[in-house]
C-alpha atoms as a PDB file:
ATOM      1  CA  UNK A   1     -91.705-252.464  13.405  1.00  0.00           C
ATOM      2  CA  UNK A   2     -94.445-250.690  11.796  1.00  0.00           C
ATOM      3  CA  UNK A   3     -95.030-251.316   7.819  1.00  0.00           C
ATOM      4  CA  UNK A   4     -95.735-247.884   6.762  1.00  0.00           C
ATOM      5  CA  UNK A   5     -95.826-249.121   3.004  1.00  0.00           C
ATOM      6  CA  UNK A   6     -98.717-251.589   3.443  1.00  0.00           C
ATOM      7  CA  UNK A   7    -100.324-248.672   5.147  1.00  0.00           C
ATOM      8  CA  UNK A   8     -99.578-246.677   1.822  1.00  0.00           C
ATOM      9  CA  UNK A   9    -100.591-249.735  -0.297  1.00  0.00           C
ATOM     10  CA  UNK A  10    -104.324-250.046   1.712  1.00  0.00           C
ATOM     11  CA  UNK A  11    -105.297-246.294   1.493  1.00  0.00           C
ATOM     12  CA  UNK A  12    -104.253-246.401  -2.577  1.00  0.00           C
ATOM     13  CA  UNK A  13    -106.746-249.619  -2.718  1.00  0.00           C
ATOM     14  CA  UNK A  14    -109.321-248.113  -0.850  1.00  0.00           C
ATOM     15  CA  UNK A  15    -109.092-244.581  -3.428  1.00  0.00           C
ATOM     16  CA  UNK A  16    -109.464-247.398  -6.038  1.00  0.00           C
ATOM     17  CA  UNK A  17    -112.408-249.064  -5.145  1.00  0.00           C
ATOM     18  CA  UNK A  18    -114.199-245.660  -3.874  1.00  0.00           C
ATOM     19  CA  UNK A  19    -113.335-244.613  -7.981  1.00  0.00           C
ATOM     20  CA  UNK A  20    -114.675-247.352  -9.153  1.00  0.00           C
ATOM     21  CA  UNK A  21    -117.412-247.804  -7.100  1.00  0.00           C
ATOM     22  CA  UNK A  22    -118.440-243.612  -8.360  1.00  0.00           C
ATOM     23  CA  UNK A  23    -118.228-245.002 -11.554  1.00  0.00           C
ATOM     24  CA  UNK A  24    -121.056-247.258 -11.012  1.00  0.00           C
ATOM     25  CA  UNK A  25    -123.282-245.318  -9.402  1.00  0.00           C
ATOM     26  CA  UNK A  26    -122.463-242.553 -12.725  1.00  0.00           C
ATOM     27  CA  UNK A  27    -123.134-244.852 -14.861  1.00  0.00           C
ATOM     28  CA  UNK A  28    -126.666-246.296 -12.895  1.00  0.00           C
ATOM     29  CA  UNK A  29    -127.829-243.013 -12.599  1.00  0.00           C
ATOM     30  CA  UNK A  30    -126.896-242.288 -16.253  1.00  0.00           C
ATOM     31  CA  UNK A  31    -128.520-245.114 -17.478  1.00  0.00           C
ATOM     32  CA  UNK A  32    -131.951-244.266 -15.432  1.00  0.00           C
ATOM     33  CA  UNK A  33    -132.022-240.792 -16.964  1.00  0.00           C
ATOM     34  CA  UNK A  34    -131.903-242.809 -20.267  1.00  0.00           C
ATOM     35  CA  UNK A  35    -134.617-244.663 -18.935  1.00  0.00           C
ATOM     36  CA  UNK A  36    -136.643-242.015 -17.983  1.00  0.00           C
ATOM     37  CA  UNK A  37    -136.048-240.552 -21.408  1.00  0.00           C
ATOM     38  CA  UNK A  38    -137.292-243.009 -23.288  1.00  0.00           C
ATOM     39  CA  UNK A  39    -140.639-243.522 -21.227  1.00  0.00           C
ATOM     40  CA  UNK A  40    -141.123-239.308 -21.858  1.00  0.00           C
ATOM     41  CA  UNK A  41    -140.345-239.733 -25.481  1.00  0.00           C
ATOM     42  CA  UNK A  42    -142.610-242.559 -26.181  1.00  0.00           C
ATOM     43  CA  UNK A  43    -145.465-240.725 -23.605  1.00  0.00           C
ATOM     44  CA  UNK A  44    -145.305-237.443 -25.653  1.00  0.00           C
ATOM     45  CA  UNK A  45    -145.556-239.362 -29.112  1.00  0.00           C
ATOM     46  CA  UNK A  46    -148.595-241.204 -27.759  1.00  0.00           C
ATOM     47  CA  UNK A  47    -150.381-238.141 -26.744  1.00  0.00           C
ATOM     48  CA  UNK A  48    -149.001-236.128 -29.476  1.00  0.00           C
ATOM     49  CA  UNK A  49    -150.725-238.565 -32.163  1.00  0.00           C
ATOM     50  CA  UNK A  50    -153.922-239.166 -29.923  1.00  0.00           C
ATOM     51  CA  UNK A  51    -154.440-235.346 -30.359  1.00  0.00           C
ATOM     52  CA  UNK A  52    -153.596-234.992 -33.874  1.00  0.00           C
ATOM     53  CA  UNK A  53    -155.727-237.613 -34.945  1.00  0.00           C
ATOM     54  CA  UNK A  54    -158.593-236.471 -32.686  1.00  0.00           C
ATOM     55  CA  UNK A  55    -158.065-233.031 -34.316  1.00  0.00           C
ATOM     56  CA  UNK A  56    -156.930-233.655 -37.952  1.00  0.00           C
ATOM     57  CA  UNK A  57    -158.355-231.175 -41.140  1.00  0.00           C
ATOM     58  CA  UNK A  58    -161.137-232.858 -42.332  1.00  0.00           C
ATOM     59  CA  UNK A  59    -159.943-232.078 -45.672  1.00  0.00           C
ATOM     60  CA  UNK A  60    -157.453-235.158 -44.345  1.00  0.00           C
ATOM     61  CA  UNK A  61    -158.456-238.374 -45.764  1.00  0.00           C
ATOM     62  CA  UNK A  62    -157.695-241.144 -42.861  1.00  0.00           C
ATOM     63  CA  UNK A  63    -154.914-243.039 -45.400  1.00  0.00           C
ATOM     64  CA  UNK A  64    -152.848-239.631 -45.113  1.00  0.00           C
ATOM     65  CA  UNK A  65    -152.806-238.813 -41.413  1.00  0.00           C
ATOM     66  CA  UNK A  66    -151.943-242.390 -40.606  1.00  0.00           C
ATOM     67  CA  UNK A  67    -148.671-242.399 -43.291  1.00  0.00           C
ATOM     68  CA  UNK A  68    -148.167-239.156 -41.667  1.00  0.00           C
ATOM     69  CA  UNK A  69    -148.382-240.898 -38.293  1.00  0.00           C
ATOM     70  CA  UNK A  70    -146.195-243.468 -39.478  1.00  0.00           C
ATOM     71  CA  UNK A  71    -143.365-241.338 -40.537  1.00  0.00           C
ATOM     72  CA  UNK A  72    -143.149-239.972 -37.840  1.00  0.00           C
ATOM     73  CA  UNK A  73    -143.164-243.078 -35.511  1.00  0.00           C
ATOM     74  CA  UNK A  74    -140.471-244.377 -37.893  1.00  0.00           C
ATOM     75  CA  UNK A  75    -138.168-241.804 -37.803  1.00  0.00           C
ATOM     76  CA  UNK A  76    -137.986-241.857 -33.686  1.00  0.00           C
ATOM     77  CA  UNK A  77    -136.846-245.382 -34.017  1.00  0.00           C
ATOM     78  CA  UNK A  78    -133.405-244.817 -33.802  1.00  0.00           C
ATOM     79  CA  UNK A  79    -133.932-242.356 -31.245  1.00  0.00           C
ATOM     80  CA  UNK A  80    -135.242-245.319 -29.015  1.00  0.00           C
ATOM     81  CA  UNK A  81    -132.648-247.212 -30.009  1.00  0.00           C
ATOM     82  CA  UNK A  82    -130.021-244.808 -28.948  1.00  0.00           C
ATOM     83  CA  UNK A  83    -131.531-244.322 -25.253  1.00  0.00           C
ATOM     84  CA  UNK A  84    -131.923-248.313 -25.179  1.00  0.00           C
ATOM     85  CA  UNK A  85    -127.843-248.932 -26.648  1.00  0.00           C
ATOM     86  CA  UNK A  86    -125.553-249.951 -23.776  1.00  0.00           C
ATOM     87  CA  UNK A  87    -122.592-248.990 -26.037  1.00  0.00           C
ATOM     88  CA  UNK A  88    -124.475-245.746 -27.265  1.00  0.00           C
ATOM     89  CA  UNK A  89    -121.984-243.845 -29.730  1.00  0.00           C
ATOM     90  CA  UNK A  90    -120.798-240.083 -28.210  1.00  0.00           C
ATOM     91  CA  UNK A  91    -123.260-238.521 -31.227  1.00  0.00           C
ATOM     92  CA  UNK A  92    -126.757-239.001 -31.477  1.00  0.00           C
ATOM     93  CA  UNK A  93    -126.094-238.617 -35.445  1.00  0.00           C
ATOM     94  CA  UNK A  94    -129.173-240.610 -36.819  1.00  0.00           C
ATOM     95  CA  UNK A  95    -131.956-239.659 -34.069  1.00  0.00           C
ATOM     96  CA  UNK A  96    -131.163-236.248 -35.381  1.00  0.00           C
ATOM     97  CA  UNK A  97    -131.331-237.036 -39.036  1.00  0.00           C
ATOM     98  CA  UNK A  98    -135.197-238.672 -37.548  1.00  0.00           C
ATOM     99  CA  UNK A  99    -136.122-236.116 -35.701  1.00  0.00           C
ATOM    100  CA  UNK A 100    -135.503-233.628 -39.138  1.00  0.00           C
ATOM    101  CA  UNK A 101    -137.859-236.391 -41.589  1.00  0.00           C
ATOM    102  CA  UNK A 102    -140.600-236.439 -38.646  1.00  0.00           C
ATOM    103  CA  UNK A 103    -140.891-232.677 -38.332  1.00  0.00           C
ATOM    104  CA  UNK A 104    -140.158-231.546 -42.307  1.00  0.00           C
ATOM    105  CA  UNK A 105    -142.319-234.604 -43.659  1.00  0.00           C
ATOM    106  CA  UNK A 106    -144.583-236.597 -40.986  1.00  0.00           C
ATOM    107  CA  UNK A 107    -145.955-233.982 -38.754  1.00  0.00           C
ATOM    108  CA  UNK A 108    -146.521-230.407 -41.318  1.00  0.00           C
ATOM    109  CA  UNK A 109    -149.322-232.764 -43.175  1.00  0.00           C
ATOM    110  CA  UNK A 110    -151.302-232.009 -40.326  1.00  0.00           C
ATOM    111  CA  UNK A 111    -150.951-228.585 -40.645  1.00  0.00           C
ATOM    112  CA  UNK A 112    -153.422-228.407 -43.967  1.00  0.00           C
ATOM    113  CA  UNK A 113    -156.379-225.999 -43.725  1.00  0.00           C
ATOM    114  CA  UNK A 114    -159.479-226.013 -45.001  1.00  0.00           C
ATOM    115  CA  UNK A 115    -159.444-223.723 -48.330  1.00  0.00           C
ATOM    116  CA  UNK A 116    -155.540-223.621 -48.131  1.00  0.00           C
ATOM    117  CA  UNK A 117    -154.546-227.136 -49.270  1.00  0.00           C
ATOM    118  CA  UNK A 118    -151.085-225.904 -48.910  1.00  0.00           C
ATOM    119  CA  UNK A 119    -148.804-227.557 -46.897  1.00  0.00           C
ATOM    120  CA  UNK A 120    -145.662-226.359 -44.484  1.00  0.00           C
ATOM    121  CA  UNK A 121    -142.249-228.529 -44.836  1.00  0.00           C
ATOM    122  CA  UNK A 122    -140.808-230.610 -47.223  1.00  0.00           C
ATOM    123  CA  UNK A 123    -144.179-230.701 -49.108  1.00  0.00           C
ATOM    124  CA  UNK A 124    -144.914-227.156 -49.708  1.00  0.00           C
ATOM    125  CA  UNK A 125    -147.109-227.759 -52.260  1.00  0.00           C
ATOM    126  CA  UNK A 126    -149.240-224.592 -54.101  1.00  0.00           C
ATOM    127  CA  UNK A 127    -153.212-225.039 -54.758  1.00  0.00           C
ATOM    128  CA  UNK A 128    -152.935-228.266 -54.416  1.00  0.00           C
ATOM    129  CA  UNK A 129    -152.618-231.272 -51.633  1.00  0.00           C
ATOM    130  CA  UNK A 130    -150.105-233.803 -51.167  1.00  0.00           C
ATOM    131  CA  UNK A 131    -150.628-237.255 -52.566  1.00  0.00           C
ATOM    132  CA  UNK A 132    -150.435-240.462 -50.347  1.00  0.00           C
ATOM    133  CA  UNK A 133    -147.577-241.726 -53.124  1.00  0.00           C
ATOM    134  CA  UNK A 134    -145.308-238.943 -51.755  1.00  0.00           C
ATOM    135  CA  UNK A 135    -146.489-240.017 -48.456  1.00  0.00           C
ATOM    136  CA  UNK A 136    -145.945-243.924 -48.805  1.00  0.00           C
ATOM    137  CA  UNK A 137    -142.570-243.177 -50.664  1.00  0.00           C
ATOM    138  CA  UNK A 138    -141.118-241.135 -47.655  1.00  0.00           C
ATOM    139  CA  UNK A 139    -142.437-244.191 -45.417  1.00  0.00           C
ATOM    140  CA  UNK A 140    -140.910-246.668 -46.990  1.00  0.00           C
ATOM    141  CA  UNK A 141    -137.422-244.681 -48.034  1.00  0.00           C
ATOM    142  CA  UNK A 142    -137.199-243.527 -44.355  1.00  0.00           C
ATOM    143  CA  UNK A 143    -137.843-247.743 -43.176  1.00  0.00           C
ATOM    144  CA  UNK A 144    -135.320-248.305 -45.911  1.00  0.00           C
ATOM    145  CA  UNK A 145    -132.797-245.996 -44.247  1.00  0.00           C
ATOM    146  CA  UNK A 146    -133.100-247.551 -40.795  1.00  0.00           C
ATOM    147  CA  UNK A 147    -132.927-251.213 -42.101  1.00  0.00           C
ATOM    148  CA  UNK A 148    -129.726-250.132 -43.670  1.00  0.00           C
ATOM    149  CA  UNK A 149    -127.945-248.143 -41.067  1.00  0.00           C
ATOM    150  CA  UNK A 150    -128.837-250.982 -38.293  1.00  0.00           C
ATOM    151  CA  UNK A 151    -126.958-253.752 -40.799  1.00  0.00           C
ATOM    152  CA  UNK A 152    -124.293-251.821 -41.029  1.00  0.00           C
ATOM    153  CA  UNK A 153    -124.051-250.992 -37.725  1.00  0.00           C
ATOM    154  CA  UNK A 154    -123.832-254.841 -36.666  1.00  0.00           C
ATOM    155  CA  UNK A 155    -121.778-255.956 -39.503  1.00  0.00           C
ATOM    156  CA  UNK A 156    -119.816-252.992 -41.252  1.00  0.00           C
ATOM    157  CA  UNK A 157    -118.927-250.171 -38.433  1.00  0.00           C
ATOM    158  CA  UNK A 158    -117.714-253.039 -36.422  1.00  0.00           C
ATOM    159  CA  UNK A 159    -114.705-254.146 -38.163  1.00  0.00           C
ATOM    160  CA  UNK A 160    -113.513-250.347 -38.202  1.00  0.00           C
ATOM    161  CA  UNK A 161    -111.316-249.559 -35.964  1.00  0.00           C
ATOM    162  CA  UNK A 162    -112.102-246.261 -34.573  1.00  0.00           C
ATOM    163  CA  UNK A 163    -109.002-242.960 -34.930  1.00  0.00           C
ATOM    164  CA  UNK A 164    -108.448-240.345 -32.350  1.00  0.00           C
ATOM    165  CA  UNK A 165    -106.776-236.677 -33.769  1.00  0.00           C
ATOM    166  CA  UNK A 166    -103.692-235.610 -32.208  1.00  0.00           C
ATOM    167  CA  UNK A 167    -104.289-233.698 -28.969  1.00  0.00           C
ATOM    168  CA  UNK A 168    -103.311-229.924 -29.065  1.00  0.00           C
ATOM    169  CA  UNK A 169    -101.182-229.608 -26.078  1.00  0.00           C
ATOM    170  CA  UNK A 170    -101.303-225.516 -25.726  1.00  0.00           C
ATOM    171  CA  UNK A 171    -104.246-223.805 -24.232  1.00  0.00           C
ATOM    172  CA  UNK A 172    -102.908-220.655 -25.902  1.00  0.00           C
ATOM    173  CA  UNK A 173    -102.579-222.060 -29.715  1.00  0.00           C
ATOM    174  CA  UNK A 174    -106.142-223.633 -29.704  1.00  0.00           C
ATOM    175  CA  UNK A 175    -107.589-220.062 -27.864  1.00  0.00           C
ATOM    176  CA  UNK A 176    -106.214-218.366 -31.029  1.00  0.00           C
ATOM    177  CA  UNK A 177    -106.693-220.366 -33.455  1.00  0.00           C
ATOM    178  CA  UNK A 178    -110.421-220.728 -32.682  1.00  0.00           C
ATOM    179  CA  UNK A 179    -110.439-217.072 -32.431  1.00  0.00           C
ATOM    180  CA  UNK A 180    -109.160-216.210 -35.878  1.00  0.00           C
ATOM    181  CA  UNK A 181    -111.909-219.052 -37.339  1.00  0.00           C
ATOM    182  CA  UNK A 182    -114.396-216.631 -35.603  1.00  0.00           C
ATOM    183  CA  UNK A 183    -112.772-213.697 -37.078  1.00  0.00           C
ATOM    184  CA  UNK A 184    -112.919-215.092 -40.504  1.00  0.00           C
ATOM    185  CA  UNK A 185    -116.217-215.712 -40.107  1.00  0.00           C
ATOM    186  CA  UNK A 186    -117.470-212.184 -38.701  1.00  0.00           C
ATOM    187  CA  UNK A 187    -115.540-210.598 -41.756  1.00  0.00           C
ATOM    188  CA  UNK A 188    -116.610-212.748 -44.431  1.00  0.00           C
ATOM    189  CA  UNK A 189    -120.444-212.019 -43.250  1.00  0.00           C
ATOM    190  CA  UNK A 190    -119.572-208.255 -42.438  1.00  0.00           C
ATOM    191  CA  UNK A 191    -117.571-207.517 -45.492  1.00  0.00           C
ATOM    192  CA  UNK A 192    -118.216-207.276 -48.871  1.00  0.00           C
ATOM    193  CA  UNK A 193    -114.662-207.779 -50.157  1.00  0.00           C
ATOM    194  CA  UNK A 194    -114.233-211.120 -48.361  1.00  0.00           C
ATOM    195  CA  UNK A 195    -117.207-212.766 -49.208  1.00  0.00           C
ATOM    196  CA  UNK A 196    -116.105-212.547 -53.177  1.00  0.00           C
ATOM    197  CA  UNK A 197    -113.402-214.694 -52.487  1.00  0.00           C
ATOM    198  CA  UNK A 198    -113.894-218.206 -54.682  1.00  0.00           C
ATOM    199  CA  UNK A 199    -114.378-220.653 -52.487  1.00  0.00           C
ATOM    200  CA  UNK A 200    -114.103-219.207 -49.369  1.00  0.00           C
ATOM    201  CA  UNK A 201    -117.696-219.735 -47.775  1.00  0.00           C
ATOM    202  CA  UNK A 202    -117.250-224.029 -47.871  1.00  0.00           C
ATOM    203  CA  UNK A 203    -114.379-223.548 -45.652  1.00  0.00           C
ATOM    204  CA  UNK A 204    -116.029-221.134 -43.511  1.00  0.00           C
ATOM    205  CA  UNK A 205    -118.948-222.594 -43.216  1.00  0.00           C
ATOM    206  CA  UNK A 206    -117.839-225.910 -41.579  1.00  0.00           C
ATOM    207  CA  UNK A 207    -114.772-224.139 -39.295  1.00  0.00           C
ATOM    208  CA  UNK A 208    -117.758-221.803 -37.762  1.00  0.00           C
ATOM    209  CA  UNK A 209    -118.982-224.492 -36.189  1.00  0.00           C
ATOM    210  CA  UNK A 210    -115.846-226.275 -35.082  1.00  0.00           C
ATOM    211  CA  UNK A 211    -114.961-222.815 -33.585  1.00  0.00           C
ATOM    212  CA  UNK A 212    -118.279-222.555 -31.760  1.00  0.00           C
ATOM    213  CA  UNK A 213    -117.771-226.291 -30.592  1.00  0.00           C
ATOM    214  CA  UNK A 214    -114.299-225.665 -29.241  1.00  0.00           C
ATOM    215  CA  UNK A 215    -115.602-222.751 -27.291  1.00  0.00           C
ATOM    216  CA  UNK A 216    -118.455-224.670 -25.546  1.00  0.00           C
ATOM    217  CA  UNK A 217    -116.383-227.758 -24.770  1.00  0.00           C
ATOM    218  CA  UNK A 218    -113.548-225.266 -23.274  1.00  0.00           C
ATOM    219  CA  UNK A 219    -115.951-223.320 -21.276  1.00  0.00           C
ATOM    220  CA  UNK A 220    -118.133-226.459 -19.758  1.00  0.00           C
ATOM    221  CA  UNK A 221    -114.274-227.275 -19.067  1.00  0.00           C
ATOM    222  CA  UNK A 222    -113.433-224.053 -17.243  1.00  0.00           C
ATOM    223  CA  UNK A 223    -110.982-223.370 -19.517  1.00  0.00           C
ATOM    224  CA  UNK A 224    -111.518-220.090 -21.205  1.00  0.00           C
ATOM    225  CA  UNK A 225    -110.436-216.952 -19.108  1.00  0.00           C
ATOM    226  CA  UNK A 226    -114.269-214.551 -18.332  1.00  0.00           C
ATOM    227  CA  UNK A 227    -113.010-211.906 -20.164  1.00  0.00           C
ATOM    228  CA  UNK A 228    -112.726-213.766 -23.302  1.00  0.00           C
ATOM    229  CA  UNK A 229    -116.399-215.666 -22.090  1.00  0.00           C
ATOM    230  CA  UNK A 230    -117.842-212.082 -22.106  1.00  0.00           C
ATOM    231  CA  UNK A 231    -116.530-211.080 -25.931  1.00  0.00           C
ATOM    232  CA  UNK A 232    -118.194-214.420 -27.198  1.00  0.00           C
ATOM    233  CA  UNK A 233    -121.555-214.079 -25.643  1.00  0.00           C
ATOM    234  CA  UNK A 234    -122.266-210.216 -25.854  1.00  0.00           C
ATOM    235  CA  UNK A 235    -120.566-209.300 -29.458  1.00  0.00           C
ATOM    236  CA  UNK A 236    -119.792-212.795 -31.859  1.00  0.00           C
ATOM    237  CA  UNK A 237    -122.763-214.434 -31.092  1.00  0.00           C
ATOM    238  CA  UNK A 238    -125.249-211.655 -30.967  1.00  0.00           C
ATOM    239  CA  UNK A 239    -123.127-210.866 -34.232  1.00  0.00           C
ATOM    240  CA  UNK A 240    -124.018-214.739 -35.549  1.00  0.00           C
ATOM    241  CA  UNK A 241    -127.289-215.118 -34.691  1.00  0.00           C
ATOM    242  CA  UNK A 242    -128.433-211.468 -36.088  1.00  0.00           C
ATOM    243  CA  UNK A 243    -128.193-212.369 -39.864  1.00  0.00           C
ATOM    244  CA  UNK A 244    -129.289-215.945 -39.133  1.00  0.00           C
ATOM    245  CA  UNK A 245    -132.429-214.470 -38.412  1.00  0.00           C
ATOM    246  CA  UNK A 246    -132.576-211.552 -40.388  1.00  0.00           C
ATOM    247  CA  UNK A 247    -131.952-213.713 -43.539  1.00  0.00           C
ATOM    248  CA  UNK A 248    -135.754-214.893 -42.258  1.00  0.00           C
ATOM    249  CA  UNK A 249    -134.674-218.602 -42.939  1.00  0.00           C
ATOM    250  CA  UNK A 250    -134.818-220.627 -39.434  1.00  0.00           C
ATOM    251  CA  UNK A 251    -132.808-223.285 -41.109  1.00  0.00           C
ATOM    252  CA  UNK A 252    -129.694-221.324 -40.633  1.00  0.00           C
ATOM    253  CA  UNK A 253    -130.413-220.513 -36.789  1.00  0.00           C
ATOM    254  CA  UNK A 254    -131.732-224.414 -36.351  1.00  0.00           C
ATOM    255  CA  UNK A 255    -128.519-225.948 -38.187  1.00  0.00           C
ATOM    256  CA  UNK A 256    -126.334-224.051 -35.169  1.00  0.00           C
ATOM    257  CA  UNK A 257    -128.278-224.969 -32.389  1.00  0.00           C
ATOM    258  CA  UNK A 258    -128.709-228.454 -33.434  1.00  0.00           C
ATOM    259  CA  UNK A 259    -124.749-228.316 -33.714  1.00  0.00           C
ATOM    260  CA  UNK A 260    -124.447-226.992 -30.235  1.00  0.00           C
ATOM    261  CA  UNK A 261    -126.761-229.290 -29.229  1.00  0.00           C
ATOM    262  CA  UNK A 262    -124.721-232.281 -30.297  1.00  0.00           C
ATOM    263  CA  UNK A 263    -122.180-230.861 -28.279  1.00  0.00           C
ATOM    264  CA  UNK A 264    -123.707-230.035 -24.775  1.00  0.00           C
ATOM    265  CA  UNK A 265    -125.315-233.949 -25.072  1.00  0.00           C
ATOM    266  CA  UNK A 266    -121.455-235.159 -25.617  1.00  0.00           C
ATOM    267  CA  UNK A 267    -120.197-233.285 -22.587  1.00  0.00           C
ATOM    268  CA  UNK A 268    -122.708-233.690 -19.827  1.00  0.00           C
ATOM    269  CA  UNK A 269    -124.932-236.592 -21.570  1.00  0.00           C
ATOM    270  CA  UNK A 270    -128.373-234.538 -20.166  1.00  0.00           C
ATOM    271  CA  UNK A 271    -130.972-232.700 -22.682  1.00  0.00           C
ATOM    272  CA  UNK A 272    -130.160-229.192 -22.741  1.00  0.00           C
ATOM    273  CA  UNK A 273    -134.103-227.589 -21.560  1.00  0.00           C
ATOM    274  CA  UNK A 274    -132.987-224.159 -22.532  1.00  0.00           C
ATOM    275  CA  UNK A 275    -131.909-224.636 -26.007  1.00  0.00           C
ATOM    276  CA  UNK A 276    -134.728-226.657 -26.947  1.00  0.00           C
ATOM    277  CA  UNK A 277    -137.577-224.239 -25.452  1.00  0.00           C
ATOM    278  CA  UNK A 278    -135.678-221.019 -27.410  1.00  0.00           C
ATOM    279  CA  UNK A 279    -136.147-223.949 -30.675  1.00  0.00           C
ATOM    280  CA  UNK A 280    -139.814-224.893 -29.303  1.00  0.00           C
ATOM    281  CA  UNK A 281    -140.938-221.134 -29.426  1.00  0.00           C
ATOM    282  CA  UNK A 282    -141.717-219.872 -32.763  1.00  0.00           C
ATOM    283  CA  UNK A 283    -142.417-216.799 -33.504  1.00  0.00           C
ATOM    284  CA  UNK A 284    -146.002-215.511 -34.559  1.00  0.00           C
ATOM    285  CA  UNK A 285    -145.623-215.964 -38.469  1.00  0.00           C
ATOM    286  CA  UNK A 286    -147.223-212.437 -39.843  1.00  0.00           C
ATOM    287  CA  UNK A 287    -149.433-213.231 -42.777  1.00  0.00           C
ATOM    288  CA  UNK A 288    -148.947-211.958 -46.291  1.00  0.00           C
ATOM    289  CA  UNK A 289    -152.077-212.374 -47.570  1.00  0.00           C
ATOM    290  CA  UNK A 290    -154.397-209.248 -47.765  1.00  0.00           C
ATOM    291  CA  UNK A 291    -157.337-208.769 -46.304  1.00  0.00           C
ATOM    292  CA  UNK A 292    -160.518-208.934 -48.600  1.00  0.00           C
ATOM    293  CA  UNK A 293    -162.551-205.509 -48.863  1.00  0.00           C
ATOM    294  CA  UNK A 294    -165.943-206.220 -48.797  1.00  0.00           C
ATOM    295  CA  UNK A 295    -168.067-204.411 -51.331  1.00  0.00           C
ATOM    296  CA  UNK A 296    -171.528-204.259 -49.286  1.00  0.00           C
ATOM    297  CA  UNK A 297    -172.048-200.812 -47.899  1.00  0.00           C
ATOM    298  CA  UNK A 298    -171.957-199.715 -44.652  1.00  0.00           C
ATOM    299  CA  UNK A 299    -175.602-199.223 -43.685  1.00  0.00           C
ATOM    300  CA  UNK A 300    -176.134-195.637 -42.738  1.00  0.00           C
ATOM    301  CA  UNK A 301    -177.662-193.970 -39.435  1.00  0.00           C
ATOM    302  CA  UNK A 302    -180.922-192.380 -39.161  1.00  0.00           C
ATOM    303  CA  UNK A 303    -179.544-189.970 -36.779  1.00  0.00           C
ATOM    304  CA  UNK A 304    -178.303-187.120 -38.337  1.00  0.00           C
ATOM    305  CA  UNK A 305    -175.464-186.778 -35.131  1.00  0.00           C
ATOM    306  CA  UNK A 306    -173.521-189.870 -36.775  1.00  0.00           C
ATOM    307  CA  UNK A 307    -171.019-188.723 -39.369  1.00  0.00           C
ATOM    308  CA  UNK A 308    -171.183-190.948 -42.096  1.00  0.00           C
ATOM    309  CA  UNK A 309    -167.569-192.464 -43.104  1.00  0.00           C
ATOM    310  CA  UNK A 310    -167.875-192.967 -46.750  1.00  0.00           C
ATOM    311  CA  UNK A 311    -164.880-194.257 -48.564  1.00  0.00           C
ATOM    312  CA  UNK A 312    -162.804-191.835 -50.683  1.00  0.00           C
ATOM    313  CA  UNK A 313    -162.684-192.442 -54.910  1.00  0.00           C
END
């Protein structure tokens, strides 16, 4: 007689080891992307520091570019260490806290110009230059920093057990929920009345972004209906992003994008090209300083055609 439930038995085996054999390969391929990651990090940084070396102010002594160099080698540290971790935690929380020293403290010293010692970043200076104590300070806090959070990542974070929040189990509940965060938001930006409210903006300022990280994790899901898709990207973001950028501060537009950011690398693990070109492309910066008038005289014609265009008293 025919065993039908060894049949049974075999194919469930079979889905088993096809699973886990997809898993593998994932995890392969995941782990050359890293790969491949690192090796176009560490290219870029090398090139990036050839060049601004080979084309540094000459007001810039040689001590100054190479702390400035060296902050900013420092702070990617972690970010090597991150695509090099086996065990890699879901948030790339310190690489983003180097990535924010290297481009408000290492790289703007470059950015001096001759006559206009000022400098862009955390040392915005006026009329005068930074000094290599500010420099070699930031070095040596940021190597501080590093040596502290890789102790207590071997020997502190380990003993702590890690806690998972309860699951929502209605679709419906979280939809609204998130949607009335939103709503809070858009009125306590949009209306006066709100925003007087004591205390209001800390609460709102942390639940926009929850509410913004819900809806990207639900709609890389498939989860949220394309009605409700189309009312988040053509009104409450446009209606987000517009005083970001009005308020002429690109902290607030970089904060939510570095948020979102954190996000799309938790859900698909791949570096979202989009949202860092829109972050790569600045806008021309319009400058406030006047032009100078100069007081020689415009020389005058001969012929008596030419109209002479004399400036009015």
């Amino acid at each position: 007689m025919y065993n039908y439930h060894s049949e049974s038995a075999g194919d469930f085996n079979n889905s088993q080891n096809y699973y886990q054999v997809a898993l593998i390969q994932a995890k392969i391929k995941q782990e050359r992307y890293f790969r491949a990651l690192r090796s176009l990090l560490f290219f870029i940084l090398t090139a990036g520091s050839i060049y601004l070396w080979g084309n540094r102010p000459e007001i810039l002594s040689v001590d100054k570019a190479l702390l400035a160099l060296g902050i900013t080698w420092i702070a990617f540290i972690p970010t090597f260490q991150y695509l090099s971790d086996l065990n890699r935690p879901p948030m790339p929380f310190l690489p983003l806290v180097g990535l924010f020293y290297a481009t408000s403290f290492g790289l703007p010293v470059f950015s001096i110009k001759e006559g206009n010692e000022q400098v862009l970043g955390r040392f915005a200076l006026i009329n005068e230059n930074v000094t290599e104590e500010a420099l070699s300070l930031t070095l040596l806090g940021l190597i501080g920093m590093n040596i502290a959070f890789f102790i207590s990542k071997s020997y502190v974070w380990r003993n702590i057990k890690p806690f998972k929040l309860p699951q929502i189990n209605s679709l419906k509940k979280l939809l609204i929920a998130t949607w009335l965060l939103l709503l809070l938001r858009l009125s306590y930006v949009y209306l006066p009345f709100v925003n007087k409210i004591p205390s209001l903006n800390m609460f709102i300022l942390g639940a926009t972004y929850v509410a913004y990280g819900i809806f990207y994790v639900l709609w890389h899901r498939g989860l949220i209906p394309k009605n409700q898709t189309r009312l988040l990207i053509f009104v409450f973001i446009p209606l987000e992003i517009i005083p970001r950028i009005a308020s002429g501060l690109l902290a607030e537009v970089m904060t939510l994008c570095l948020f979102i950011f954190n996000i799309m690398w938790h859900e698909s693990k791949k570096i979202p090209v989009v949202l860092i070109t829109v972050l790569v492309a600045k806008p021309k910066t319009i400058s406030a300083k006047p032009k100078t008038i100069s007081a020689k005289p415009k020389t005058i014609s001969a012929n008596p055609e030419t109209k002479y265009l004399g400036t009015s008293t």
